[in-house]
PDB file of N, CA and C in Angstrom:
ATOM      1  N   UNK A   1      15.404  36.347  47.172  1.00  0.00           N
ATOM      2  CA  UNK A   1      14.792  35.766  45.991  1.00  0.00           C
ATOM      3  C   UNK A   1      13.288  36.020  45.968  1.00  0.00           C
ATOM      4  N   UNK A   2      12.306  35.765  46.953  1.00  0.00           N
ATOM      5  CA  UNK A   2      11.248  36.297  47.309  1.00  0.00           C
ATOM      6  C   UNK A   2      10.753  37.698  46.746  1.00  0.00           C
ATOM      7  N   UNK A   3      11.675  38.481  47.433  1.00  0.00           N
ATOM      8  CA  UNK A   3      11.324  39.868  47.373  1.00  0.00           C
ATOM      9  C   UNK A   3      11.554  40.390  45.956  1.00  0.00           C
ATOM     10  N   UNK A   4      12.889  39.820  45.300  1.00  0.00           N
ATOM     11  CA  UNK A   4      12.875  40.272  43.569  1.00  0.00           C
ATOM     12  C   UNK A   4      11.902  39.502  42.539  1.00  0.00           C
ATOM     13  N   UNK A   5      11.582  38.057  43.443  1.00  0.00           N
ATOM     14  CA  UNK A   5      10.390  37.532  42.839  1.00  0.00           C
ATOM     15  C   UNK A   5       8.822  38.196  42.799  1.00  0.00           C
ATOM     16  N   UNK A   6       8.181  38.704  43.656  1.00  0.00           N
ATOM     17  CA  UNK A   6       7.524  39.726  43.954  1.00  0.00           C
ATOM     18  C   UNK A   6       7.412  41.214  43.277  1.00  0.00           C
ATOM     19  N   UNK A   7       8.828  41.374  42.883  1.00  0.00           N
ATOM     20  CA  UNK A   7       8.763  42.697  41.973  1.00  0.00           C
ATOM     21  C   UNK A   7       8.598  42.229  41.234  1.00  0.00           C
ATOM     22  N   UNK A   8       9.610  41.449  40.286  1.00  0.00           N
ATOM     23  CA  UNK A   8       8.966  41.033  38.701  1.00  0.00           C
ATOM     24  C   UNK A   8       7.545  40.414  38.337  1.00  0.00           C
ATOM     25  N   UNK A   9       7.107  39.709  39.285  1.00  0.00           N
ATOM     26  CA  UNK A   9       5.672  39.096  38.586  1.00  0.00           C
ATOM     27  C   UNK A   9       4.756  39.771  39.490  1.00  0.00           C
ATOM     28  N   UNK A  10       4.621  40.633  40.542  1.00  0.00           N
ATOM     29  CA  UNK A  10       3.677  41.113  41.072  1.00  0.00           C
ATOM     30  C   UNK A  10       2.898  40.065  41.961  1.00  0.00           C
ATOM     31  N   UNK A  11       1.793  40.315  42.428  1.00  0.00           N
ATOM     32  CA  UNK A  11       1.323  39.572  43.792  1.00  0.00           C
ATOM     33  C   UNK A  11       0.858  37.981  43.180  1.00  0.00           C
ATOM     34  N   UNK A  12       1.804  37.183  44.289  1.00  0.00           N
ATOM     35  CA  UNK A  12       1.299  35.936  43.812  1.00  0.00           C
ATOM     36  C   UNK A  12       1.319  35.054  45.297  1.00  0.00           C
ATOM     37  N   UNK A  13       0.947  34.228  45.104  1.00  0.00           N
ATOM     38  CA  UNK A  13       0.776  33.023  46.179  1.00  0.00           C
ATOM     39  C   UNK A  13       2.089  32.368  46.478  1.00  0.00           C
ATOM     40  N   UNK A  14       2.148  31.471  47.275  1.00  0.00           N
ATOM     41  CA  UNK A  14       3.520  30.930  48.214  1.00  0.00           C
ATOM     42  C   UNK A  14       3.580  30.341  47.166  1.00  0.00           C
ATOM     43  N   UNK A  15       2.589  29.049  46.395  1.00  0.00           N
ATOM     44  CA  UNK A  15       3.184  28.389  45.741  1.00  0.00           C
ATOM     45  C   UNK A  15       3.869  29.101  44.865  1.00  0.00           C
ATOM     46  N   UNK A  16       3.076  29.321  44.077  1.00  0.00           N
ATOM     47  CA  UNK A  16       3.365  30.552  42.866  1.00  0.00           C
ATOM     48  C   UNK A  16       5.073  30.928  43.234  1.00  0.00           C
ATOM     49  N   UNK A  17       5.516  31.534  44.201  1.00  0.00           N
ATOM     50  CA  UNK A  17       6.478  31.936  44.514  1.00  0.00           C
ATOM     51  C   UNK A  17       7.478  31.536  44.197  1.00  0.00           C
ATOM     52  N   UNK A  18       7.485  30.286  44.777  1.00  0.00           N
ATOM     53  CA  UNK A  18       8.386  29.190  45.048  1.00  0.00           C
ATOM     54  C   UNK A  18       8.617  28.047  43.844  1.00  0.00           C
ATOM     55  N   UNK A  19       7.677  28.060  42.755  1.00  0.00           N
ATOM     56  CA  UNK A  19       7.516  27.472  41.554  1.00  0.00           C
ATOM     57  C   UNK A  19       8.465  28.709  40.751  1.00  0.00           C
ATOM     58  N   UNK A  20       8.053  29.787  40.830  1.00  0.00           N
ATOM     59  CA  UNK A  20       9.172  30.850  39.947  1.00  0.00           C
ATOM     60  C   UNK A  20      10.188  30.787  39.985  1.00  0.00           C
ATOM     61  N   UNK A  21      10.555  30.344  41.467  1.00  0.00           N
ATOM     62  CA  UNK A  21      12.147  30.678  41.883  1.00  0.00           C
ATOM     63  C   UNK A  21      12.775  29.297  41.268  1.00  0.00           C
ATOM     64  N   UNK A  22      11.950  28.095  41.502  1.00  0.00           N
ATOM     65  CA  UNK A  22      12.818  27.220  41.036  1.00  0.00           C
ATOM     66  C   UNK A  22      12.978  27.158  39.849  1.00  0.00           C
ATOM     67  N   UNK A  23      11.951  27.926  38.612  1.00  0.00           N
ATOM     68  CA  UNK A  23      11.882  28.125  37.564  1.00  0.00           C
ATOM     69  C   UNK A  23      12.903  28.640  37.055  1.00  0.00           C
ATOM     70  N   UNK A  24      13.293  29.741  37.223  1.00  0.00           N
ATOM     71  CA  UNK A  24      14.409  30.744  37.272  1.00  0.00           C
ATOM     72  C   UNK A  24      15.930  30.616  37.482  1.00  0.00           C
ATOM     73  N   UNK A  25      15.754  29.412  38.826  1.00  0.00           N
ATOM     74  CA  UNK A  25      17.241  28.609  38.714  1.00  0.00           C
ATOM     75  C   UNK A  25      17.355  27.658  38.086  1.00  0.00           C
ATOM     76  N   UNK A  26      16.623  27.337  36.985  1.00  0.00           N
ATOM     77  CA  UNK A  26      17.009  26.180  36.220  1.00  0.00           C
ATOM     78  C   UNK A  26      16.645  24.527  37.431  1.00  0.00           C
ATOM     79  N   UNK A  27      15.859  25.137  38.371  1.00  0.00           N
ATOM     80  CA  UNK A  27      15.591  24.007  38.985  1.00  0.00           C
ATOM     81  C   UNK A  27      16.879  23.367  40.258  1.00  0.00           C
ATOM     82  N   UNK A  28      17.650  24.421  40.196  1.00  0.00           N
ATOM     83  CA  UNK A  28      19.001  24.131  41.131  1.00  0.00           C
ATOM     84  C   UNK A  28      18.474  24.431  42.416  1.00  0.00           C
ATOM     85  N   UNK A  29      17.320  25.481  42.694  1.00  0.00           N
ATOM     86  CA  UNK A  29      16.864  25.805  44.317  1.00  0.00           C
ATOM     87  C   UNK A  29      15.275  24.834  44.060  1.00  0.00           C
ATOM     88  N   UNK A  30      15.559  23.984  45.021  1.00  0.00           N
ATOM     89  CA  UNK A  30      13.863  23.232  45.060  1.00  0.00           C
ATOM     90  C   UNK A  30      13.479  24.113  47.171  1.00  0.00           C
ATOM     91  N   UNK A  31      12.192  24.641  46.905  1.00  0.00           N
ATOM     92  CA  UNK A  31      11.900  24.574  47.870  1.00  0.00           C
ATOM     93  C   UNK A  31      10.577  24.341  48.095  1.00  0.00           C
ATOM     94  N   UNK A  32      10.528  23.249  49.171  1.00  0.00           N
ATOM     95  CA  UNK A  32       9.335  23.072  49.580  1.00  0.00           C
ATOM     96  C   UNK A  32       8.733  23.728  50.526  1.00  0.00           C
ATOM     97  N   UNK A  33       7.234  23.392  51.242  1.00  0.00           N
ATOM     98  CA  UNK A  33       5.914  24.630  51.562  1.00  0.00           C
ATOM     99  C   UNK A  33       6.459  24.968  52.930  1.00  0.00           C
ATOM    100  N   UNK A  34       6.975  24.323  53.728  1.00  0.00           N
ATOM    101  CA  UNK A  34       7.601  24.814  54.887  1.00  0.00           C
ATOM    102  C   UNK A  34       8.952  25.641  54.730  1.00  0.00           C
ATOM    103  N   UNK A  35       9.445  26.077  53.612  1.00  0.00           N
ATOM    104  CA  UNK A  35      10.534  26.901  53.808  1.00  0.00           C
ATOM    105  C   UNK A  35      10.215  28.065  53.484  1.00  0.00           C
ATOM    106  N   UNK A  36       9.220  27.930  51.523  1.00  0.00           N
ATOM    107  CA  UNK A  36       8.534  29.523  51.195  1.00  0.00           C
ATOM    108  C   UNK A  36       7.929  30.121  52.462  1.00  0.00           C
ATOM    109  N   UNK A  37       6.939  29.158  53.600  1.00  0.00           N
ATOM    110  CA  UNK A  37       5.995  30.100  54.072  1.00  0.00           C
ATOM    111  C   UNK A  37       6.781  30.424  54.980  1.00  0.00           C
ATOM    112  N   UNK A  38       7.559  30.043  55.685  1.00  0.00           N
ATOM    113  CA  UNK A  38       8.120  30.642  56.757  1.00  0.00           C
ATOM    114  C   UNK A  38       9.108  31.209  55.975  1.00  0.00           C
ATOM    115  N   UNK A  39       9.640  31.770  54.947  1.00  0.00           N
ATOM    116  CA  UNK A  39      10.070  33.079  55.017  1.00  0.00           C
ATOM    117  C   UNK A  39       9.100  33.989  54.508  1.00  0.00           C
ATOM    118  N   UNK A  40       7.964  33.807  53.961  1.00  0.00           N
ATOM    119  CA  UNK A  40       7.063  34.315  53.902  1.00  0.00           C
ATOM    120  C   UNK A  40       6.747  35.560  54.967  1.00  0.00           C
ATOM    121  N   UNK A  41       6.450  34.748  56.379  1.00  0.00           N
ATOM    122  CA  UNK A  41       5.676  35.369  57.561  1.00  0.00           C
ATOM    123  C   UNK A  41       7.032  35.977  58.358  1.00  0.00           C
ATOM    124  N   UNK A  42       8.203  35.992  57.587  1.00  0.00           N
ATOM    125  CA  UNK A  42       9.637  36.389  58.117  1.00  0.00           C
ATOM    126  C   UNK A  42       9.181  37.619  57.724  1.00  0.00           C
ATOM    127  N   UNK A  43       9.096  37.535  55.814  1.00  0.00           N
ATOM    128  CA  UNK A  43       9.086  39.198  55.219  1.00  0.00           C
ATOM    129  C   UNK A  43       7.790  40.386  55.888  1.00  0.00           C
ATOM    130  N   UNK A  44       6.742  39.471  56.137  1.00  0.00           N
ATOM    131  CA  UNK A  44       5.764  40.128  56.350  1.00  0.00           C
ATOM    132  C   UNK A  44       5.592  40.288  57.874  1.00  0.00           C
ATOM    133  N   UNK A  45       6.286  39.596  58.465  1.00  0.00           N
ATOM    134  CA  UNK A  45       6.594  40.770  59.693  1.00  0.00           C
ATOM    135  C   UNK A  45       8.300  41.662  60.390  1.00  0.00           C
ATOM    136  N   UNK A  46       8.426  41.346  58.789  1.00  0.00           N
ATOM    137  CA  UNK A  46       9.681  42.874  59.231  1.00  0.00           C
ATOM    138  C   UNK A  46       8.907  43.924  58.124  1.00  0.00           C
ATOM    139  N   UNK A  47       7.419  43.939  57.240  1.00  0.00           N
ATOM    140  CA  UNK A  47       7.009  45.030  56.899  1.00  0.00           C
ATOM    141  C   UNK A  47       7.531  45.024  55.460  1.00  0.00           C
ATOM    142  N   UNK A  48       8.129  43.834  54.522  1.00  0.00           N
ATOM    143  CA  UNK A  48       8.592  44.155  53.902  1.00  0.00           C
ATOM    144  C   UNK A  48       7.703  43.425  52.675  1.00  0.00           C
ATOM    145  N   UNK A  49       6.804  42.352  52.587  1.00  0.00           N
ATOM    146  CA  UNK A  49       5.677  41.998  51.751  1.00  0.00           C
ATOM    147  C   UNK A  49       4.746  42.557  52.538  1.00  0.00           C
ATOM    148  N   UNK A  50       3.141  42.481  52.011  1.00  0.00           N
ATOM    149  CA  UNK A  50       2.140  42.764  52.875  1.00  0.00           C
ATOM    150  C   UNK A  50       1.328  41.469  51.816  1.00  0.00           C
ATOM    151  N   UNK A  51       0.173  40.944  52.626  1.00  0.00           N
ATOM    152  CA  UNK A  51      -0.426  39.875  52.358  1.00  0.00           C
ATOM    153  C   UNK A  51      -1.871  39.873  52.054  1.00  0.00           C
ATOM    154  N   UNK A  52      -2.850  39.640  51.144  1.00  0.00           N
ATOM    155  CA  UNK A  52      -4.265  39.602  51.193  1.00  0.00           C
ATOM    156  C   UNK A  52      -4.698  38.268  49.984  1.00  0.00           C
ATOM    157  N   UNK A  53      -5.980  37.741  51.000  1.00  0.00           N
ATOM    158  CA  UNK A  53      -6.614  36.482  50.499  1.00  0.00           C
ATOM    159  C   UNK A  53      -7.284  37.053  49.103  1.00  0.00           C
ATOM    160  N   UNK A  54      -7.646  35.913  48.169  1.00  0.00           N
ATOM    161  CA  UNK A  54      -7.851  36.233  47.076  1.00  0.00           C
ATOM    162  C   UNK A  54      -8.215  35.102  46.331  1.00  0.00           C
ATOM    163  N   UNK A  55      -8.549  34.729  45.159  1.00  0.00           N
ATOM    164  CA  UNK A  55      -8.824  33.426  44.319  1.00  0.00           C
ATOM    165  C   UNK A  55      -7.596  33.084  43.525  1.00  0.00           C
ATOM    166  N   UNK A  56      -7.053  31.887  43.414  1.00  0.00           N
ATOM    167  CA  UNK A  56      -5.755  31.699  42.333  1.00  0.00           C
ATOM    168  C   UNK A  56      -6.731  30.937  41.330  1.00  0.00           C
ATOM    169  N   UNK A  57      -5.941  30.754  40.487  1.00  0.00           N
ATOM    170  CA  UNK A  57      -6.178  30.335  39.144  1.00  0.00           C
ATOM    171  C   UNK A  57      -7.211  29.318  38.607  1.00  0.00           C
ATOM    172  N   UNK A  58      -6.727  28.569  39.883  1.00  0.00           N
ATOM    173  CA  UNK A  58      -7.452  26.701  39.793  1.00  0.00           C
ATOM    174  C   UNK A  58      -8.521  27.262  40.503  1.00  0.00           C
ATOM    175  N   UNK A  59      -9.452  28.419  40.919  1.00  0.00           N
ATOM    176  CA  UNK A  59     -10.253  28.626  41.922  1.00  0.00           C
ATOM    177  C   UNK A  59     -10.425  28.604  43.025  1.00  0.00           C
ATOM    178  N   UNK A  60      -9.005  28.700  44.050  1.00  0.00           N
ATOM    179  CA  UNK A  60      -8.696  27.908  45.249  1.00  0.00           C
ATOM    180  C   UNK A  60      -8.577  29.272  46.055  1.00  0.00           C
ATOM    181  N   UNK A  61      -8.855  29.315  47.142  1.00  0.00           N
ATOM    182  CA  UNK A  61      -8.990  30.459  47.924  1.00  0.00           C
ATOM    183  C   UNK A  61      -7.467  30.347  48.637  1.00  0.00           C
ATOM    184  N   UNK A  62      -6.661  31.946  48.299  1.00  0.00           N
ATOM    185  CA  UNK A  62      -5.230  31.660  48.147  1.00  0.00           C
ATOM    186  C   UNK A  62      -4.624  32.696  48.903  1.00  0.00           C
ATOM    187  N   UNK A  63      -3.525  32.928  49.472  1.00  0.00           N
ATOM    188  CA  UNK A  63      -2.995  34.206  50.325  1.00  0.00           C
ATOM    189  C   UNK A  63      -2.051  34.788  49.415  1.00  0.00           C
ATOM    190  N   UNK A  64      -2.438  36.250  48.650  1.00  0.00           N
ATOM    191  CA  UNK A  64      -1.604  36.808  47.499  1.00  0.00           C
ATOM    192  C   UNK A  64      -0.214  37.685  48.533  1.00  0.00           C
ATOM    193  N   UNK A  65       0.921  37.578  48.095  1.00  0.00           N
ATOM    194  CA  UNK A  65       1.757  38.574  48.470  1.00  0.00           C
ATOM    195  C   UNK A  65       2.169  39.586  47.685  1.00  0.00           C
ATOM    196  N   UNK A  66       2.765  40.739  48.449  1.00  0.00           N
ATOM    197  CA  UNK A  66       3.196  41.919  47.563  1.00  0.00           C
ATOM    198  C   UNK A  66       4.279  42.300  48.528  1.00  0.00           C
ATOM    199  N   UNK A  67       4.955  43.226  47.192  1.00  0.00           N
ATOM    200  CA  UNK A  67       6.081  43.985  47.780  1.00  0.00           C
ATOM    201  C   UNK A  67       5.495  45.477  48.614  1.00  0.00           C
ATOM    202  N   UNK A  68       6.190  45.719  49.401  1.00  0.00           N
ATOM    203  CA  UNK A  68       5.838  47.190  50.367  1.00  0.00           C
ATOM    204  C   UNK A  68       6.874  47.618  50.029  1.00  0.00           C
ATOM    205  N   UNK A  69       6.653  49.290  50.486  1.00  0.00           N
ATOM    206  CA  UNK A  69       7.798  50.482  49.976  1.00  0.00           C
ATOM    207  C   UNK A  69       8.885  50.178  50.748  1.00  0.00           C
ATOM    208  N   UNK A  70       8.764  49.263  51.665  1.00  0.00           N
ATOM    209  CA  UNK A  70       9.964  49.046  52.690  1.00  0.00           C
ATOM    210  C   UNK A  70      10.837  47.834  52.149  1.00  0.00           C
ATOM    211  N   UNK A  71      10.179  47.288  51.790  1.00  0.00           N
ATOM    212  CA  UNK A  71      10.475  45.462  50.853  1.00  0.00           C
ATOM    213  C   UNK A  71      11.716  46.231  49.482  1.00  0.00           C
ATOM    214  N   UNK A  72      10.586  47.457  48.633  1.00  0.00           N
ATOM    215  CA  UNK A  72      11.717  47.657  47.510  1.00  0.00           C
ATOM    216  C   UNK A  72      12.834  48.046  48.035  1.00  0.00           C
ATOM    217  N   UNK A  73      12.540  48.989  49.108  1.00  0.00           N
ATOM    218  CA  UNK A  73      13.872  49.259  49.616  1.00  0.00           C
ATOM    219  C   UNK A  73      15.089  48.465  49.971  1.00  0.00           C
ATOM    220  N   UNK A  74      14.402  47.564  51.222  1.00  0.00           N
ATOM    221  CA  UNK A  74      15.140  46.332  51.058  1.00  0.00           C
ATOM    222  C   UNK A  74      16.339  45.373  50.037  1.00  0.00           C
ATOM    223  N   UNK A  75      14.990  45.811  49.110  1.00  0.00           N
ATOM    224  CA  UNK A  75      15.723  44.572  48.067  1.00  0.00           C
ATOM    225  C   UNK A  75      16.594  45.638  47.025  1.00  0.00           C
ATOM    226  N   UNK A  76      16.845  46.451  47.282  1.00  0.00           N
ATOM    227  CA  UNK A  76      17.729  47.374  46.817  1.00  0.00           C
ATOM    228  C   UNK A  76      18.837  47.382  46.936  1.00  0.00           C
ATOM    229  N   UNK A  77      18.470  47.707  48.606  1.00  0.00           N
ATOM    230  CA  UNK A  77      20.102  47.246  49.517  1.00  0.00           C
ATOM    231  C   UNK A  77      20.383  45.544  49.425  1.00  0.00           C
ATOM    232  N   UNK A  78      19.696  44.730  49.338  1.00  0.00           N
ATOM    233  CA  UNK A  78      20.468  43.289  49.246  1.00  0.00           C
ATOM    234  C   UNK A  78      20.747  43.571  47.859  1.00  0.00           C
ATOM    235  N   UNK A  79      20.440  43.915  47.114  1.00  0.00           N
ATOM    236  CA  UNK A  79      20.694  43.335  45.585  1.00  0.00           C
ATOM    237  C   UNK A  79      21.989  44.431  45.642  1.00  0.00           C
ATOM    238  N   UNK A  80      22.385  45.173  46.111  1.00  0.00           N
ATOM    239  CA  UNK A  80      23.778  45.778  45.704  1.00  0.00           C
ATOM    240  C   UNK A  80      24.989  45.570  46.781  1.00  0.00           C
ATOM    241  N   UNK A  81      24.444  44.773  47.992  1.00  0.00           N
ATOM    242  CA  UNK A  81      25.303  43.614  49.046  1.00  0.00           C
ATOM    243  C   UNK A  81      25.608  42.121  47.775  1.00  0.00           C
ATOM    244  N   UNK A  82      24.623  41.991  47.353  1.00  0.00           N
ATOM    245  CA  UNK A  82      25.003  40.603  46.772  1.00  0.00           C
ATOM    246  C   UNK A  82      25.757  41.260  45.556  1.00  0.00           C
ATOM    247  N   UNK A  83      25.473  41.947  44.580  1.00  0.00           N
ATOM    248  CA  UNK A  83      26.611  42.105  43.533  1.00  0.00           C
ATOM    249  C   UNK A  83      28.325  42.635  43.846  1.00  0.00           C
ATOM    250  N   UNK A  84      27.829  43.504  45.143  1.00  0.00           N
ATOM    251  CA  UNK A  84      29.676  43.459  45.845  1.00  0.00           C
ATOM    252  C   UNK A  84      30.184  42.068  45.956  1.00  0.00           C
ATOM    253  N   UNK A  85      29.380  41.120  46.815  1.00  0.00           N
ATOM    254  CA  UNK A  85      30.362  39.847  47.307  1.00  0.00           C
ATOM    255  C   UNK A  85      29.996  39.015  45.948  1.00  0.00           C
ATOM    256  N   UNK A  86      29.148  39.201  44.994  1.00  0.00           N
ATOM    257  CA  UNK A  86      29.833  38.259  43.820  1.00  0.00           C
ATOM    258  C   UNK A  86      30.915  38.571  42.708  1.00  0.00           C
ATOM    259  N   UNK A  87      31.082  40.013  43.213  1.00  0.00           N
ATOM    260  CA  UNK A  87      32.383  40.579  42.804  1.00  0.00           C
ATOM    261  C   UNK A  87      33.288  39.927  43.470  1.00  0.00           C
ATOM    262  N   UNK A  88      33.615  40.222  44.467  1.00  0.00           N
ATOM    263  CA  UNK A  88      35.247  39.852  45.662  1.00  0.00           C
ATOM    264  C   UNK A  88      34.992  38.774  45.392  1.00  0.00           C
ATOM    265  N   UNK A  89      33.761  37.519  45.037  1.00  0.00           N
ATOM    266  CA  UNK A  89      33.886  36.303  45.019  1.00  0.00           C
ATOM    267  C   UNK A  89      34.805  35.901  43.730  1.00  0.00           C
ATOM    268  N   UNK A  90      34.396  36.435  42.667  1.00  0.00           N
ATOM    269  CA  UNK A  90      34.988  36.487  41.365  1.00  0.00           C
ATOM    270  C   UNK A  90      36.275  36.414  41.318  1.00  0.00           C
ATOM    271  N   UNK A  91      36.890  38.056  42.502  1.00  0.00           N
ATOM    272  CA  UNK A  91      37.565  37.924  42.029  1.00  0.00           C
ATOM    273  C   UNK A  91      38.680  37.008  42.825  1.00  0.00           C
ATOM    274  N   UNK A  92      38.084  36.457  44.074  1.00  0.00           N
ATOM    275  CA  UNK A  92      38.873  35.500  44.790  1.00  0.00           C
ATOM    276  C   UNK A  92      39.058  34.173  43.703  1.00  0.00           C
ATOM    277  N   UNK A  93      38.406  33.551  42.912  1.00  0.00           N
ATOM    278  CA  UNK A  93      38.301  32.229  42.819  1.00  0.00           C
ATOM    279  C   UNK A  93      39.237  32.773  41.102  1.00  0.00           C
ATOM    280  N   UNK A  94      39.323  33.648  40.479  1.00  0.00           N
ATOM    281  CA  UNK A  94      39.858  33.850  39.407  1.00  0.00           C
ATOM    282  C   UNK A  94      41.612  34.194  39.798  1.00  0.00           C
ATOM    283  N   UNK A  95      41.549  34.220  40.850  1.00  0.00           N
ATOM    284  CA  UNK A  95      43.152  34.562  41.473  1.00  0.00           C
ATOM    285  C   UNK A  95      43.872  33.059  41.166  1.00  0.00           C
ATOM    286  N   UNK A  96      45.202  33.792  40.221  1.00  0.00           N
ATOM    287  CA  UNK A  96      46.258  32.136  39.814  1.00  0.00           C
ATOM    288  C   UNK A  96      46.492  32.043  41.517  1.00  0.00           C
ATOM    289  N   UNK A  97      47.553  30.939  40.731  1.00  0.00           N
ATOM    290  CA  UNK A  97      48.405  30.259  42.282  1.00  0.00           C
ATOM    291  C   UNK A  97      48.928  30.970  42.848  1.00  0.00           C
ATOM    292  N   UNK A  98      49.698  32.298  41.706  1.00  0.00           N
ATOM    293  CA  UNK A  98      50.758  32.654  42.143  1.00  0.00           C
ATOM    294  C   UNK A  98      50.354  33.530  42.646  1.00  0.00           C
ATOM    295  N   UNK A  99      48.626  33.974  43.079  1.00  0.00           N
ATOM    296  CA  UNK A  99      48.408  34.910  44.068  1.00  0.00           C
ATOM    297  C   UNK A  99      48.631  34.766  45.453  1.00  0.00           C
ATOM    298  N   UNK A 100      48.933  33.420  45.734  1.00  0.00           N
ATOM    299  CA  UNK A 100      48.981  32.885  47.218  1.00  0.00           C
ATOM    300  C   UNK A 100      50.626  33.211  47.196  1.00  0.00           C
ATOM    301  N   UNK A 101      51.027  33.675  45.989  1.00  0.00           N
ATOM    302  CA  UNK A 101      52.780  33.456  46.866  1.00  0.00           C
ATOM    303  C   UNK A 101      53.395  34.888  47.039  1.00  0.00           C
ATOM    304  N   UNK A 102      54.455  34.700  47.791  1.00  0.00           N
ATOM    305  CA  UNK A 102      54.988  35.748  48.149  1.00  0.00           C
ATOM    306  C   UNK A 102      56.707  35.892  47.433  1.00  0.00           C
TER     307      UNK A 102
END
């Protein structure tokens, strides 16, 4: 979520981040500052955001993230892992009864 968050709006802050995402789910994912940043310092040391200080909005001296050529990559390969298993998920939970019988 991070990393496709990052592509679409470009370099933003943890909060920032983490305000989109819940934005985006209709408010179904709440996450608070200890979960964004530590996956934060997850992405950015497997190489896949890269990080630089900067001013946010309110004037607050802020740590911007971005996606790296390794990150799009990344999120390439998850984003076509996750549309397989929400396929097989589909099509597990759309299976009648009479798929269980023999």
């Amino acid at each position: 979520m991070v990393l496709r968050t990052l592509e679409a709006m470009g370099p933003l802050h943890g909060y920032g981040i983490a305000r989109r995402i819940e934005q985006v789910s209709g408010h179904e994912i709440l996450l608070n500052q200890g979960t964004i940043y530590a996956s934060l310092v997850r992405l950015q040391h497997r190489g896949w955001i890269s990080a630089e200080w900067g001013t946010s909005k309110t004037n607050r001296k802020a740590k911007f993230y971005s996606l790296t050529k390794r990150g799009r990559k990344q999120l390439a390969e998850n984003a076509a892992y996750w549309r397989r298993l929400s396929d097989v998920m589909g099509r597990v939970f759309a299976m009648g009864k009479e798929g269980g019988k023999r």
